[in-house]
Protein backbone atom coordinates (compact mmCIF):
# COMPACT_ATOMS: atom_id res chain seq x y z
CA UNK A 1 -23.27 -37.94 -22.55
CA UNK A 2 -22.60 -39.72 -25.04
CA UNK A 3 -22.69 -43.17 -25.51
CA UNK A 4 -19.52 -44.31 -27.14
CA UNK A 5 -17.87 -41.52 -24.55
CA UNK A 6 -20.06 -43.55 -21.94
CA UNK A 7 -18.28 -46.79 -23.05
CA UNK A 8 -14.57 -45.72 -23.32
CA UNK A 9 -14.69 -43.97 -19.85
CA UNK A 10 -15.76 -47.18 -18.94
CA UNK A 11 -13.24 -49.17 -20.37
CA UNK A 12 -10.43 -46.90 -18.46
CA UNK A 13 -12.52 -47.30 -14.92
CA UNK A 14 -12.13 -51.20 -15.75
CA UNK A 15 -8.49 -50.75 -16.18
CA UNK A 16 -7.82 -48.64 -13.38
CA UNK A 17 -9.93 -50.31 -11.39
CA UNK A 18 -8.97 -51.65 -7.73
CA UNK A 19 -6.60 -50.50 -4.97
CA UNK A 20 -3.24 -51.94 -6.55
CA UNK A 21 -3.45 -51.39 -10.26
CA UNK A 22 -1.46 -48.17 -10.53
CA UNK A 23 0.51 -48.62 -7.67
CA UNK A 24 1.65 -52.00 -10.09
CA UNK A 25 1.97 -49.88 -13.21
CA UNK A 26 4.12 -46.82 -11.34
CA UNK A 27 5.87 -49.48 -10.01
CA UNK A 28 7.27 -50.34 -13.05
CA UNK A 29 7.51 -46.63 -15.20
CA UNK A 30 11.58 -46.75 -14.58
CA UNK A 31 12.48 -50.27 -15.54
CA UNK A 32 11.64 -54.29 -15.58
CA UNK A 33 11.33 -55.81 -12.12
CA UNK A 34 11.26 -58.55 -10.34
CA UNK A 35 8.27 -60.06 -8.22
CA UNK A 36 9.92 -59.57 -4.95
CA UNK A 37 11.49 -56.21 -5.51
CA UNK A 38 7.59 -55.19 -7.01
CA UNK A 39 6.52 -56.28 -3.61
CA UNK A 40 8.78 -54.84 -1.36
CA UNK A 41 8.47 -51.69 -3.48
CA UNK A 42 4.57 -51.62 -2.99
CA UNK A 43 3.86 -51.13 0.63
CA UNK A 44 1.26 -53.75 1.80
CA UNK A 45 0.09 -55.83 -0.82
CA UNK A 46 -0.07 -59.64 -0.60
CA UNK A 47 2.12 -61.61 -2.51
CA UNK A 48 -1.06 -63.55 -4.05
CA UNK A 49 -2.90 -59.86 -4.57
CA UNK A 50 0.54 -58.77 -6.34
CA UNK A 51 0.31 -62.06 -8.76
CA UNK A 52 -3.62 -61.25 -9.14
CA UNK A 53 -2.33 -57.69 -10.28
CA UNK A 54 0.47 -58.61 -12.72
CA UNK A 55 -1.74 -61.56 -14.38
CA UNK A 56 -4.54 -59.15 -14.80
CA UNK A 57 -2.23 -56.54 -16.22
CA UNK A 58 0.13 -58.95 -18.55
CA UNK A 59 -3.93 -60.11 -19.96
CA UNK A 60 -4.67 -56.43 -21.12
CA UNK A 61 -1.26 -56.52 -22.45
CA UNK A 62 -0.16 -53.36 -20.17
CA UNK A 63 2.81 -55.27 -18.97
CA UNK A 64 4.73 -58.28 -20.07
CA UNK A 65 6.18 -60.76 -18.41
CA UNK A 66 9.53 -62.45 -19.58
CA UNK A 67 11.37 -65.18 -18.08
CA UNK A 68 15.13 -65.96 -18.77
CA UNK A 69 16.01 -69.73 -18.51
CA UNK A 70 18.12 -69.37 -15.31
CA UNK A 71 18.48 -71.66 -12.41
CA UNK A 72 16.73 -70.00 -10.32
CA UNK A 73 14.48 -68.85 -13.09
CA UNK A 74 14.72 -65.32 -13.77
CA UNK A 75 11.07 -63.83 -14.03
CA UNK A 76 10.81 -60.46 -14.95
CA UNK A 77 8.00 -57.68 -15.75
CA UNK A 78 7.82 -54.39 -17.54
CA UNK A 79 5.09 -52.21 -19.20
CA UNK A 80 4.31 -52.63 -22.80
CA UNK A 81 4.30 -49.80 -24.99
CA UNK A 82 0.25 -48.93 -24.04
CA UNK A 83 1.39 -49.75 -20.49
CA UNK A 84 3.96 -46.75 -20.74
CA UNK A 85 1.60 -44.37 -22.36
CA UNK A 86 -1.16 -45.58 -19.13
CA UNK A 87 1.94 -44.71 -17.19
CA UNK A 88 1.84 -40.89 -18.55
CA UNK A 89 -1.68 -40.78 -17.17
CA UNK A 90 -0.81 -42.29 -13.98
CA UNK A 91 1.95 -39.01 -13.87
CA UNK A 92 -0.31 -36.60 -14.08
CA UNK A 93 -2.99 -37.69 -11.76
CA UNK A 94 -0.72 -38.01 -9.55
CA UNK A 95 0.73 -34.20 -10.22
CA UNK A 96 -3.12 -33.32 -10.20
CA UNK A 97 -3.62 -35.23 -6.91
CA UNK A 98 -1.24 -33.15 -5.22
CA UNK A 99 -2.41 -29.87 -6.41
CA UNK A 100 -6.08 -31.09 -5.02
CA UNK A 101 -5.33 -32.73 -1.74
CA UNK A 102 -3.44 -28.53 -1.07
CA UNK A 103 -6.80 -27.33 -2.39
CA UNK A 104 -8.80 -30.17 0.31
CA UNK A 105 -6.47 -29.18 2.94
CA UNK A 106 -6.44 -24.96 2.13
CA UNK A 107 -10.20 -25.25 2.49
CA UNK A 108 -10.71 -27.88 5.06
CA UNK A 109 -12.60 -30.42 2.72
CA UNK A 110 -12.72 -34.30 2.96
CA UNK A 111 -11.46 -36.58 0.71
CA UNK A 112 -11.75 -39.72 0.38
């Protein structure tokens, strides 16, 4: 393999990385949200694993967050533009992962 191929598949593991990351960034492929609907939207994440997410995204610049001076403030995220083309990614793995957990199931294999 080669090496800069090496290092860019890499990169994307980094990115990708973790239980919660694309859960965050499907999350958010329709529209800006809120913390609390983001939470109630993924199923079992902690409110401080939620914030780790969203900080962790906003520094690779895959989402932004924007907050409108309100009282309550108004705190809001959505994916940037490289967060929506991640997004396309995240679309068809998850087309791919159906057509593979058929095949798993068609031929009795585990997966993880």
């Amino acid at each position: 393999m080669r090496k800069d191929t090496r290092e860019l598949l890499e990169c994307f593991s980094g990115i990708i990385s973790g239980k919660w990351k694309l859960l965050v960034i499907h999350a958010l492929s329709n529209n800006e949200k809120r913390f609390g609907e983001l939470a109630d939207e993924i199923e079992g994440i902690s409110d401080k694993m939620l914030s780790n997410q969203l900080k962790e995204l906003e520094s690779q610049r895959l989402l932004s967050r924007n907050v409108y001076p309100e009282v309550p403030p108004k705190v809001v995220y959505r994916l940037s533009k490289r967060g929506r083309e991640l997004n396309a990614i995240v679309d068809e793995a998850i087309i791919w992962s159906r057509g593979y957990r058929k095949y798993c199931e068609k031929w009795n294999i585990e997966k993880e």
